[in-house]
Protein backbone atom coordinates (compact mmCIF):
# COMPACT_ATOMS: atom_id res chain seq x y z
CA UNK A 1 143.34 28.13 41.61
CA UNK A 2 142.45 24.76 42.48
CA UNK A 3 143.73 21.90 40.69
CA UNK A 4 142.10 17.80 40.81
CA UNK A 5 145.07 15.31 40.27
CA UNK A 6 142.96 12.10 39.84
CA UNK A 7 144.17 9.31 41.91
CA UNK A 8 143.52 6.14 40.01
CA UNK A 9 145.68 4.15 41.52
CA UNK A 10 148.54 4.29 39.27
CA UNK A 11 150.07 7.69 39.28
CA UNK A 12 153.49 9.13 40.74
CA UNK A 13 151.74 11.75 42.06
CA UNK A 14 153.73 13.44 44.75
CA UNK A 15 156.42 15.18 41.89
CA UNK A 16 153.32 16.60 40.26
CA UNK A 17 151.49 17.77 43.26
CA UNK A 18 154.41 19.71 44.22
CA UNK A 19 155.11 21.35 41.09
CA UNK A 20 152.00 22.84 41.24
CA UNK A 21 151.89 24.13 44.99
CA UNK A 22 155.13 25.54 43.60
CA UNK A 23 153.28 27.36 41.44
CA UNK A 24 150.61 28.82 43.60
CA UNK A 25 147.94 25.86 42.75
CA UNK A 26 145.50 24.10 45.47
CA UNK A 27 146.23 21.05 44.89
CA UNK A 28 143.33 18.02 45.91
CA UNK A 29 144.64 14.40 45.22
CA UNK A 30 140.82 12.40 44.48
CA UNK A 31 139.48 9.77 42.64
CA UNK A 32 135.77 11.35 44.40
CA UNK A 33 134.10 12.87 41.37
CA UNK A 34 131.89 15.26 43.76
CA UNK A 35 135.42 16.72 45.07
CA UNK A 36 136.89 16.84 41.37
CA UNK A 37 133.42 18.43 40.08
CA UNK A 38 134.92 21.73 42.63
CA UNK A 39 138.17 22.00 40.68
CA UNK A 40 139.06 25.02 38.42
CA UNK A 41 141.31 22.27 36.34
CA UNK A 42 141.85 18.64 36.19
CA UNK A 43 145.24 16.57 35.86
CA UNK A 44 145.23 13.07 34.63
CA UNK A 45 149.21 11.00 35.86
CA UNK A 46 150.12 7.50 35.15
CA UNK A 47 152.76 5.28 35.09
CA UNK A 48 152.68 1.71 34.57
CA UNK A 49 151.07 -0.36 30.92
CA UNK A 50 148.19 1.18 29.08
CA UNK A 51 145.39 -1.61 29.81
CA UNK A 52 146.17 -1.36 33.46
CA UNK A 53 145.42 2.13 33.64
CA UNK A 54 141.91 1.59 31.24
CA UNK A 55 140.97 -1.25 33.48
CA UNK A 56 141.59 1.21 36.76
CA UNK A 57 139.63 4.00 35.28
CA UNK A 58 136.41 1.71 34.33
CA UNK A 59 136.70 0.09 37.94
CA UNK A 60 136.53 3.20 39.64
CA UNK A 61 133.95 4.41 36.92
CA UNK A 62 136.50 7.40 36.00
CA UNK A 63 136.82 6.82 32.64
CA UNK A 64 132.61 7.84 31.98
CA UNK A 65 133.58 10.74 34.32
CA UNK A 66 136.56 12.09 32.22
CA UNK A 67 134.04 11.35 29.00
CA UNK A 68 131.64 13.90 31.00
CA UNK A 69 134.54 16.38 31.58
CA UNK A 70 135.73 16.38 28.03
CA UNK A 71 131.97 16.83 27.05
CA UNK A 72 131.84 19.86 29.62
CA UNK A 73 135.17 21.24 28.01
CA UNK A 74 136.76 21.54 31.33
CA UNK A 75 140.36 21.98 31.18
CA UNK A 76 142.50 18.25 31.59
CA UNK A 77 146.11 18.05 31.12
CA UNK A 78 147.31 14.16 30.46
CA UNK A 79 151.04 13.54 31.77
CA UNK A 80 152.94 10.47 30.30
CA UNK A 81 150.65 7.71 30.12
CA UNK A 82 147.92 9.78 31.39
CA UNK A 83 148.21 11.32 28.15
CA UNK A 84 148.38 7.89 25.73
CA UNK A 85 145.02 7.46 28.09
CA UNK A 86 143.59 10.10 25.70
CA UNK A 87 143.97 8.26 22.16
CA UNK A 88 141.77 6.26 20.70
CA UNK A 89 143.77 2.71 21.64
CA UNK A 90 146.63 0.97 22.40
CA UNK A 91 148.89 -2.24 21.12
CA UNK A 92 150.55 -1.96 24.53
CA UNK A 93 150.71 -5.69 26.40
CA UNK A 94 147.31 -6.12 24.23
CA UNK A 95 145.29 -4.11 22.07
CA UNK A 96 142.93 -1.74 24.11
CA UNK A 97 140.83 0.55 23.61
CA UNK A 98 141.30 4.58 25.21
CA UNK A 99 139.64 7.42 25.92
CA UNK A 100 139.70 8.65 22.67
CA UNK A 101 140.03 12.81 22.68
CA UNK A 102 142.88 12.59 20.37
CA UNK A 103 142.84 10.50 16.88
CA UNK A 104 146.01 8.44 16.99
CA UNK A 105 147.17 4.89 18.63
CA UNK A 106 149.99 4.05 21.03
CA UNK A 107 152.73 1.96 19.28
CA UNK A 108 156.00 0.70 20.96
CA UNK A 109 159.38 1.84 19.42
CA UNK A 110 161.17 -0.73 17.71
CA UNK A 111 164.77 -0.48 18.61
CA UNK A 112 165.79 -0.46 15.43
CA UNK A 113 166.36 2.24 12.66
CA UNK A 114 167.31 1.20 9.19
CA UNK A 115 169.52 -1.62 10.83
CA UNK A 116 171.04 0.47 13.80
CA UNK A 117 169.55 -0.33 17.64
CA UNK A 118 169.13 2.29 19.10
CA UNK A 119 167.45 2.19 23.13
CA UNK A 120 164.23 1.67 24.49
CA UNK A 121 162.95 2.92 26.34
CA UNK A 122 163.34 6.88 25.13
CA UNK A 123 164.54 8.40 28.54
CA UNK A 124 166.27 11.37 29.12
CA UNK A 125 166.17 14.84 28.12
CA UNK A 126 165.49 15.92 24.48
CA UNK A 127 164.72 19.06 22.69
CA UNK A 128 161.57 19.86 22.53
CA UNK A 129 160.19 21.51 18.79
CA UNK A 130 157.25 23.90 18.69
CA UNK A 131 154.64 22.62 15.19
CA UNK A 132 151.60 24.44 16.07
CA UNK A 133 151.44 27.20 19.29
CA UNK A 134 147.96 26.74 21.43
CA UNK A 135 146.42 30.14 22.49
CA UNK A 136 147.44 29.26 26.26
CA UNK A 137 151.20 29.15 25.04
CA UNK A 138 152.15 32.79 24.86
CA UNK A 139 156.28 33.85 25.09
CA UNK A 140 159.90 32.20 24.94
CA UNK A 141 162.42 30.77 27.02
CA UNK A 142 165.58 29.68 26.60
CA UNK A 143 165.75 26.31 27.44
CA UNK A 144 164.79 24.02 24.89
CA UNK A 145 165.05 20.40 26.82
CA UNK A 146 162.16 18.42 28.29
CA UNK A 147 162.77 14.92 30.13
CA UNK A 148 161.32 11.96 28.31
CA UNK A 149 160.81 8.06 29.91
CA UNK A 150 158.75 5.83 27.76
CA UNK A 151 158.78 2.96 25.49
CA UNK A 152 155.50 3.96 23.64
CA UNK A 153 154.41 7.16 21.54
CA UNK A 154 151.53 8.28 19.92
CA UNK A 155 151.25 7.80 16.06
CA UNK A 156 148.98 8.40 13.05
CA UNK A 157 147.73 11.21 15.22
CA UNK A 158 146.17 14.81 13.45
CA UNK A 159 148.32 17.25 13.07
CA UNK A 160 146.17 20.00 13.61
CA UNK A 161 146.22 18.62 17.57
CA UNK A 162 150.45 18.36 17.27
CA UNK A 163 151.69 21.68 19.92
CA UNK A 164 155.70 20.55 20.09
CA UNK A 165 157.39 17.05 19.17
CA UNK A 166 160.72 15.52 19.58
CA UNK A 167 162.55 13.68 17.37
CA UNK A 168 163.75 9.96 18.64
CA UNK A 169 165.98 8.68 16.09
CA UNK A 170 163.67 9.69 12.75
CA UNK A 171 160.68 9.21 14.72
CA UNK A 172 158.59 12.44 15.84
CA UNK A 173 157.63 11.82 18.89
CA UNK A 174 154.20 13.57 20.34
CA UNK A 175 155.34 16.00 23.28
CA UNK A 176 152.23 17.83 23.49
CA UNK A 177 149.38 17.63 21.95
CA UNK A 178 146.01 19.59 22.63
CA UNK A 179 142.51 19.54 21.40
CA UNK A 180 139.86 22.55 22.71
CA UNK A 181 140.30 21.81 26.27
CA UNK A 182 142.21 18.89 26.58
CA UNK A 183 145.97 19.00 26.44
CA UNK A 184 148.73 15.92 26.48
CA UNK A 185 152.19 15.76 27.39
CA UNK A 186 154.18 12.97 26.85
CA UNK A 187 157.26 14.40 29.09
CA UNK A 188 157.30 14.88 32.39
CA UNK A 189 156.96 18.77 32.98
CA UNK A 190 157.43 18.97 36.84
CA UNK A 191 161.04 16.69 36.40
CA UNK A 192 162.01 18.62 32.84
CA UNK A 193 163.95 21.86 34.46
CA UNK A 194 162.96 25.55 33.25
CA UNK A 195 161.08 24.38 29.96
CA UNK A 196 159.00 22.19 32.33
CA UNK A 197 158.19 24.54 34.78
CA UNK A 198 157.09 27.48 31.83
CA UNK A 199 154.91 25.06 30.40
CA UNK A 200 152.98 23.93 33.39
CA UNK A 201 152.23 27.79 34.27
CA UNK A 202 151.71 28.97 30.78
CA UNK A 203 148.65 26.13 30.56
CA UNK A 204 147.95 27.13 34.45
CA UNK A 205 147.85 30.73 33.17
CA UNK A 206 145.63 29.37 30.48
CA UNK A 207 143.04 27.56 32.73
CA UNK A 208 142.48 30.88 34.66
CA UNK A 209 141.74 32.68 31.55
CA UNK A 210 138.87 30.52 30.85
C-alpha cells in the first residue's frame, strides 16, 4: 500500500513516516499533487498555529487539492493540527477560516475549571473513550492510553462524526473524529504506544478495503 504524507512545510514528518514503513506502508513524502494523485491513501501532519498551516496550504495551492480529494472520497487521515485543518475555522492567533470536512471550530483551553488552573497545554498520555465505532475500527486491545500535546481542541462539533474522546478536566476532548472518508486524530498515533500503533493499522486495514 502506498501512502502520500503531504509535505507542507510544517509537519514532523519523520515519526509518522516511520510508523507506517513499520507497518508495511510505501511511504512518499510530497507536496507534488501528480505524485499524491498515485497514492492508495493520503496523510495530512502539522505542527505549529492554525493560520500558518492555512496560509501554507493556499501558497502551495494544497488546500483546493485536499477540497478535490475530499470530493473524490479518497481516504485522508488528519494528525494533530492536520486534523483542526479539517474544521470549519479557527480562533487560534486570529480567527481563520479551515478546510471545513468536519462542523466544529478550534478553541484554546482556558486553564481554568470552575476556579482551579489546571495546564495548558494538554500533553501527555490520556485514556482514550470509544462514542461511536467507524466500520474501519474492528476488535480490542488492551491499552487504553493515547499521547496528547496541544493547547487547542475541537468544539461544537457533530456528534454523529465523534469515533473516541478524552476527557481534559470536564472538557471532552475530540480524539478522533471521521466523516465518509476523512478521519481526524487529535493524538499522535505513531508516539501513543500499542493503542497508537492498532489504530493506525486498523484505518490502514480500512483504506485497503476500499
Amino acid at each position: 500500500m502506498k501512502i502520500g504524507v503531504i509535505d507542507y512545510g510544517m509537519g514532523n514528518l519523520f515519526s509518522v513516516e516511520q510508523a507506517l514503513k513499520r507497518l508495511g506502508c510505501e511511504v512518499v513524502v510530497t507536496a507534488d499533487e501528480t505524485v499524491l494523485n498515485a497514492t492508495d491513501a493520503l496523510l495530512l501532519p502539522g505542527v505549529g498555529a492554525f493560520p500558518d498551516a492555512m496560509k501554507r496550504l493556499a501558497e502551495t495551492n494544497l488546500d483546493g487539492y485536499l477540497q478535490k480529494v475530499k470530493s473524490e472520497n479518497r481516504p485522508l487521515l488528519g494528525i494533530c493540527l492536520g486534523m483542526q485543518l479539517l474544521f470549519e475555522h479557527s480562533e487560534e492567533v486570529s480567527p481563520t477560516k479551515g478546510l471545513g470536512f468536519f462542523k466544529g471550530q478550534i478553541k484554546r483551553f482556558s486553564g481554568d475549571n470552575d476556579g482551579h488552573a489546571y495546564r495548558v497545554p494538554h500533553m501527555g498520555w490520556n485514556e482514550l473513550v470509544m462514542a461511536n465505532r467507524p466500520s474501519w475500527l474492528e476488535g480490542e486491545v488492551s491499552a487504553k492510553h493515547v499521547y496528547f500535546v496541544h493547547s487547542f481542541y475541537a468544539a461544537d462539533i457533530d456528534d454523529k462524526e465523534l469515533v473516541a474522546y478524552a476527557d481534559y478536566h470536564g472538557i471532552r476532548v475530540p480524539g478522533i473524529v471521521a466523516n465518509g472518508s476523512v478521519t481526524g486524530m487529535q493524538f499522535h498515533p505513531e508516539k501513543s504506544g500499542e493503542l497508537g500503533v492498532y489504530l493506525l493499522e486498523q484505518w490502514l486495514k480500512g483504506v485497503a478495503s476500499c
